[in-house]
Protein backbone atom coordinates (compact mmCIF):
# COMPACT_ATOMS: atom_id res chain seq x y z
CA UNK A 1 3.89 23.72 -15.51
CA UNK A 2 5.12 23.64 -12.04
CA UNK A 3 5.40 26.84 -10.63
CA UNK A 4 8.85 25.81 -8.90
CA UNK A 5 10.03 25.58 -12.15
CA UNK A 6 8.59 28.48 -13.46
CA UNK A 7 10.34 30.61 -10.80
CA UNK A 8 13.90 28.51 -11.69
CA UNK A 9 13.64 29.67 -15.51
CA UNK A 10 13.09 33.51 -14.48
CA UNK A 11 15.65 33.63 -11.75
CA UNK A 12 18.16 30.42 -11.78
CA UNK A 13 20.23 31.77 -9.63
CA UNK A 14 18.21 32.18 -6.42
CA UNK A 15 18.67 28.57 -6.19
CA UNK A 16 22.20 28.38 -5.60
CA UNK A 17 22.72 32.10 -4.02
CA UNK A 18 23.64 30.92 -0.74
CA UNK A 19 26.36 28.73 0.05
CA UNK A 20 24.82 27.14 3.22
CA UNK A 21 26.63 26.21 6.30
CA UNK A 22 24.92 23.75 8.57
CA UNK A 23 25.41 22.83 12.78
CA UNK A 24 23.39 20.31 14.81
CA UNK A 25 21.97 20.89 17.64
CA UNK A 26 21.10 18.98 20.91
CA UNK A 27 18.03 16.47 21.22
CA UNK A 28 17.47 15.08 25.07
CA UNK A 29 15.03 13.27 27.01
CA UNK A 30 13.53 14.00 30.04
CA UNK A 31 16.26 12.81 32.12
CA UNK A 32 18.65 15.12 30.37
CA UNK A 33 20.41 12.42 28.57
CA UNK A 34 21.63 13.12 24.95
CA UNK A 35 19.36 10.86 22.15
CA UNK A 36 19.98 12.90 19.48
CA UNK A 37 20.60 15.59 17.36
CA UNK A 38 19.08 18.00 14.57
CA UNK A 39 20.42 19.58 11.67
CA UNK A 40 20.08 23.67 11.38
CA UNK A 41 21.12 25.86 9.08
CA UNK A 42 24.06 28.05 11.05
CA UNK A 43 22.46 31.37 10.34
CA UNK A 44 25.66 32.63 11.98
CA UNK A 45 26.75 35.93 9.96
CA UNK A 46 23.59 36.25 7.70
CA UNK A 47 21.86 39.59 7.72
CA UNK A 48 18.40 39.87 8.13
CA UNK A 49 18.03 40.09 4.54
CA UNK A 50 19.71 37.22 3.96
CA UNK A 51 18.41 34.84 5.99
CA UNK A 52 14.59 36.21 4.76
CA UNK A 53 15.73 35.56 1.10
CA UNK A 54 17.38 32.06 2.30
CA UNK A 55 13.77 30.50 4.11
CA UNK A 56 11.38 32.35 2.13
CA UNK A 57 12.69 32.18 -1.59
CA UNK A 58 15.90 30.01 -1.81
CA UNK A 59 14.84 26.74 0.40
CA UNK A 60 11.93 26.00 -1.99
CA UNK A 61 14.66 24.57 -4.71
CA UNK A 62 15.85 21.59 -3.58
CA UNK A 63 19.32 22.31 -4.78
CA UNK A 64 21.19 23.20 -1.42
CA UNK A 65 19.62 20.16 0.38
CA UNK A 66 21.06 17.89 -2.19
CA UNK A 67 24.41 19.19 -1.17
CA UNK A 68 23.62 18.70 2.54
CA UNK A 69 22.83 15.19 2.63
CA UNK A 70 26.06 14.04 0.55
CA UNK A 71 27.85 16.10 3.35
CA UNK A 72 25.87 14.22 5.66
CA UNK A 73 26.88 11.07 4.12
CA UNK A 74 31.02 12.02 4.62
CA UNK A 75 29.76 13.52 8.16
CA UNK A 76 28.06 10.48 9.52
CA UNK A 77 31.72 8.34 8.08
CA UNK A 78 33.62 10.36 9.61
CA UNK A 79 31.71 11.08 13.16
CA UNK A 80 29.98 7.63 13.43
CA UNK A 81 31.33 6.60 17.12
CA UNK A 82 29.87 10.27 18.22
CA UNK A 83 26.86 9.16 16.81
CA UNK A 84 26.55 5.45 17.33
CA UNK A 85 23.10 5.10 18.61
CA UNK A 86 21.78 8.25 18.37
CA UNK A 87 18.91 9.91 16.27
CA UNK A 88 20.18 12.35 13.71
CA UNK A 89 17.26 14.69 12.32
CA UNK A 90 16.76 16.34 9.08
CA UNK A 91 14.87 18.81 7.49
CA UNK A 92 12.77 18.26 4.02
CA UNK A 93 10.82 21.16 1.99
CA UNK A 94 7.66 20.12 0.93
CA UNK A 95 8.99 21.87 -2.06
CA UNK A 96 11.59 18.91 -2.35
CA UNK A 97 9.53 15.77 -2.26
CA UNK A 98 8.83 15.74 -5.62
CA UNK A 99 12.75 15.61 -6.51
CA UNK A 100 13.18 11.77 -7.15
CA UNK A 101 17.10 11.45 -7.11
CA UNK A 102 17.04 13.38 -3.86
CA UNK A 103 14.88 11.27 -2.44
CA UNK A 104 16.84 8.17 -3.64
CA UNK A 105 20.18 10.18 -1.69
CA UNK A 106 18.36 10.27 1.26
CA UNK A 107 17.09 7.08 0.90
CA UNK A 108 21.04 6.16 0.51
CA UNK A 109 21.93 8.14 3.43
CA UNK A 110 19.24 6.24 5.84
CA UNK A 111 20.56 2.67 5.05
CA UNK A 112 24.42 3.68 5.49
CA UNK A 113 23.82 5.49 8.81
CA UNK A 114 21.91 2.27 9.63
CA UNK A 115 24.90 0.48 8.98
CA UNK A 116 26.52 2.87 11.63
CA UNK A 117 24.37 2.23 14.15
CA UNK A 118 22.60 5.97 13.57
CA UNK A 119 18.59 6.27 13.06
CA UNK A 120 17.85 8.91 10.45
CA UNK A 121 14.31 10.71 10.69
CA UNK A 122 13.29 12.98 8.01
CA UNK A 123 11.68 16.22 9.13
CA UNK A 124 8.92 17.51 7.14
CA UNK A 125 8.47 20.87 7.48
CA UNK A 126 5.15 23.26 7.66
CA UNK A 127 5.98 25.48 4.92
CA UNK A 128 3.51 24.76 2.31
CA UNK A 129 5.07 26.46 -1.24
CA UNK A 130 3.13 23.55 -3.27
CA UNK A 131 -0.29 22.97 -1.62
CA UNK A 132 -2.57 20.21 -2.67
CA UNK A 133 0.53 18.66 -5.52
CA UNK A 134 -0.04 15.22 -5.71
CA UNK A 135 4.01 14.47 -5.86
CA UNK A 136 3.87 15.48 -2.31
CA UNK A 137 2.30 12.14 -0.85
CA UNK A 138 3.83 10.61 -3.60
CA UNK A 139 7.17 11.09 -2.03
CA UNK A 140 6.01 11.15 1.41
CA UNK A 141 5.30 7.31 0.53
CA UNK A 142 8.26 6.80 -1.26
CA UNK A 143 10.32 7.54 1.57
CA UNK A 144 7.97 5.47 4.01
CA UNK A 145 8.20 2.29 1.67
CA UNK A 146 12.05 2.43 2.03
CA UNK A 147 12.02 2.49 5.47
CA UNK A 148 13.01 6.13 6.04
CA UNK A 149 11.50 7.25 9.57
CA UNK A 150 9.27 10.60 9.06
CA UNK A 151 8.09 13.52 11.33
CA UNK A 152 6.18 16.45 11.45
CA UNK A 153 7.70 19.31 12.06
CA UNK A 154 6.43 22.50 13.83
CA UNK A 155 2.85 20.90 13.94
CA UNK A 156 0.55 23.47 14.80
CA UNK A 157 -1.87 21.48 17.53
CA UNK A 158 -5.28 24.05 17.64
CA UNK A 159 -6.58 21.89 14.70
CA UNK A 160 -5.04 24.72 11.95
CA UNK A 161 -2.69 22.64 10.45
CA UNK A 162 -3.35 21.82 7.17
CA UNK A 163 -1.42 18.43 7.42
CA UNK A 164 -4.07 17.21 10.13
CA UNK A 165 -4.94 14.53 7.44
CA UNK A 166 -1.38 13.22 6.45
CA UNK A 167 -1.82 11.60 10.09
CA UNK A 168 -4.48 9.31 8.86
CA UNK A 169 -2.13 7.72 6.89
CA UNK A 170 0.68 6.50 9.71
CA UNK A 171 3.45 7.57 8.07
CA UNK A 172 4.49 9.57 11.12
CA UNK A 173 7.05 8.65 13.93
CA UNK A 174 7.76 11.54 15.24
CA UNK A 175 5.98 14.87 15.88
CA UNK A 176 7.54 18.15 17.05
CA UNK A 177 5.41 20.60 18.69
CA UNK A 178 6.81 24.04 20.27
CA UNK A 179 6.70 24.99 23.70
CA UNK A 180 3.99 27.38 23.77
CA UNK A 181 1.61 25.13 21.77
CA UNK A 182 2.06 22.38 23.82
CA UNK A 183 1.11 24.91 27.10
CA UNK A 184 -1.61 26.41 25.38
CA UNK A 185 -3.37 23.11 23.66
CA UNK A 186 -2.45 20.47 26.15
CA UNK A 187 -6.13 18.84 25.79
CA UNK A 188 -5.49 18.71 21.90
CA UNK A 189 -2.01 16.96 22.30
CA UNK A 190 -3.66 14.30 24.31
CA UNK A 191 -6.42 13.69 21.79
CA UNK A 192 -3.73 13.05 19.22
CA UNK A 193 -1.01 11.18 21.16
CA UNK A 194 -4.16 8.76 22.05
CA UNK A 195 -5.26 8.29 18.63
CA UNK A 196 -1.62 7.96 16.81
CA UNK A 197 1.35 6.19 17.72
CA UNK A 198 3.81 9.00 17.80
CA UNK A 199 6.89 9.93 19.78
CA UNK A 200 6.89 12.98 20.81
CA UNK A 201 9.63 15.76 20.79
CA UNK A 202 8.91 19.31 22.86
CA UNK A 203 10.81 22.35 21.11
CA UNK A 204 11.71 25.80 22.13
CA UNK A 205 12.88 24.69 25.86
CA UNK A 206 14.46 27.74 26.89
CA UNK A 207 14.39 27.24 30.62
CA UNK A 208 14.32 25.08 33.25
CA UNK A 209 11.00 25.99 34.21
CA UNK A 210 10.06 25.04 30.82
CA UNK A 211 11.48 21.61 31.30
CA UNK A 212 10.17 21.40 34.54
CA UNK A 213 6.60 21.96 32.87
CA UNK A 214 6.64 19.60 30.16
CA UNK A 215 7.85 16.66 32.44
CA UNK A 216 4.71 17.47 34.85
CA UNK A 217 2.12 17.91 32.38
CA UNK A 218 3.56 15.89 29.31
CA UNK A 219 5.49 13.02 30.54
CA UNK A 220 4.93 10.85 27.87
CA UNK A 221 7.00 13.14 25.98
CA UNK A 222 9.72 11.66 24.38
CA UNK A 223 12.33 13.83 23.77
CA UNK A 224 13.47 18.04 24.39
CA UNK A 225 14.94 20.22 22.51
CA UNK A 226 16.06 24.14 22.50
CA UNK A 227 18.12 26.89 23.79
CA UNK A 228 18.41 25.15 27.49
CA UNK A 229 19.89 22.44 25.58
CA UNK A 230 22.25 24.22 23.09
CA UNK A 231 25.49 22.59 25.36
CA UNK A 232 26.90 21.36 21.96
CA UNK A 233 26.99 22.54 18.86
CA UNK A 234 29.31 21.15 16.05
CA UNK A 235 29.57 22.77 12.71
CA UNK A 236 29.16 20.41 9.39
């Protein structure tokens, strides 16, 4: 048996502990212009207790996710000329892809933001609860097939990263890479920019100096995104 569920049957409640609040945060591009946004959890008021129990025990169930992206659904209704155009980004447990009638909601929330004029890209995140489970490219796929835009998320660039191979398959849009990768592995980056088609998106820009780096050494990046950036901030 799963081991997610497993963990659900001794201790239910984990999965619906937190009542998660949600903000989105800034994307630009070089020239400073807004292209986007990303969705973070609003940590705002959590202990450090709590917000250890929230990413290391309760994001593995897929539950509070499923409640984000039907509030994402009402958001994007409700906010569509703020976000006509623009690239909202969302974060997805690996833990989560094998959950079929989430996948199906986000699938849902992808084509009615389309409708709005608003690019969804699915974030999948480095965490890797489930290792080698086969309903991970499964719904990696799934998503893919229905025209849901993917990226990698906190890819790790000195060849560590176990997801090295899910690049093979061109699935990927996007990638995200921090700061001090990117400084530290430049020679790497260019290896895999060359040999993928992939837009890349520089996080963790706390300065100007750090914005001023990234546009000399990394132009082709695509888009920035961090505390230099944090401008806006709107609660869901």
């Amino acid at each position: 048996m799963c081991f997610l569920l497993d963990r659900y049957l001794s201790d239910r409640n984990m999965a619906n502990k937190h009542n998660l609040g949600y903000k989105i945060q800034e994307i630009n591009d070089l020239k400073g212009e807004n292209i986007g946004y990303e969705v973070l959890i609003n940590a705002e008021g959590l202990s450090i207790r709590q917000a250890d129990e929230i990413y290391n025990k309760g994001l593995m169930f897929p539950h509070s996710t499923q409640r984000l992206i039907r509030r994402l659904e009402r958001y994007v209704e409700e906010n569509s000329q703020v976000l006509f155009g623009k690239n909202l980004f969302i974060n997805l447990e690996r833990s989560h892809l094998c959950d079929k009638f989430l996948l199906c909601d986000i699938v849902i929330l992808s084509r009615k933001a389309a409708h709005k004029n608003v690019n969804v890209i699915i974030e999948i995140t480095e965490r890797d609860t489930c290792g080698k489970c086969p309903e991970i490219g499964t719904g990696i796929n799934f998503l893919n097939k229905n025209n849901v835009l993917l990226a990698l998320d906190d890819y790790e660039l000195n060849k560590s990263d176990f997801r090295y191979k899910e690049l093979d398959t061109n699935v990927y849009s996007f990638i995200k890479v921090d700061f001090a990768s990117l400084s530290n592995h430049q020679e790497q980056l260019d290896e895999l920019l060359e040999k993928y088609n992939l837009k890349l998106i520089v996080e963790y820009i706390e300065s100007e100096s750090d914005r001023d780096w990234v546009t000399q050494h990394a132009p082709e990046t695509w888009a920035l995104q961090g505390y230099l950036y944090n401008t806006f901030s709107a609660k869901i």
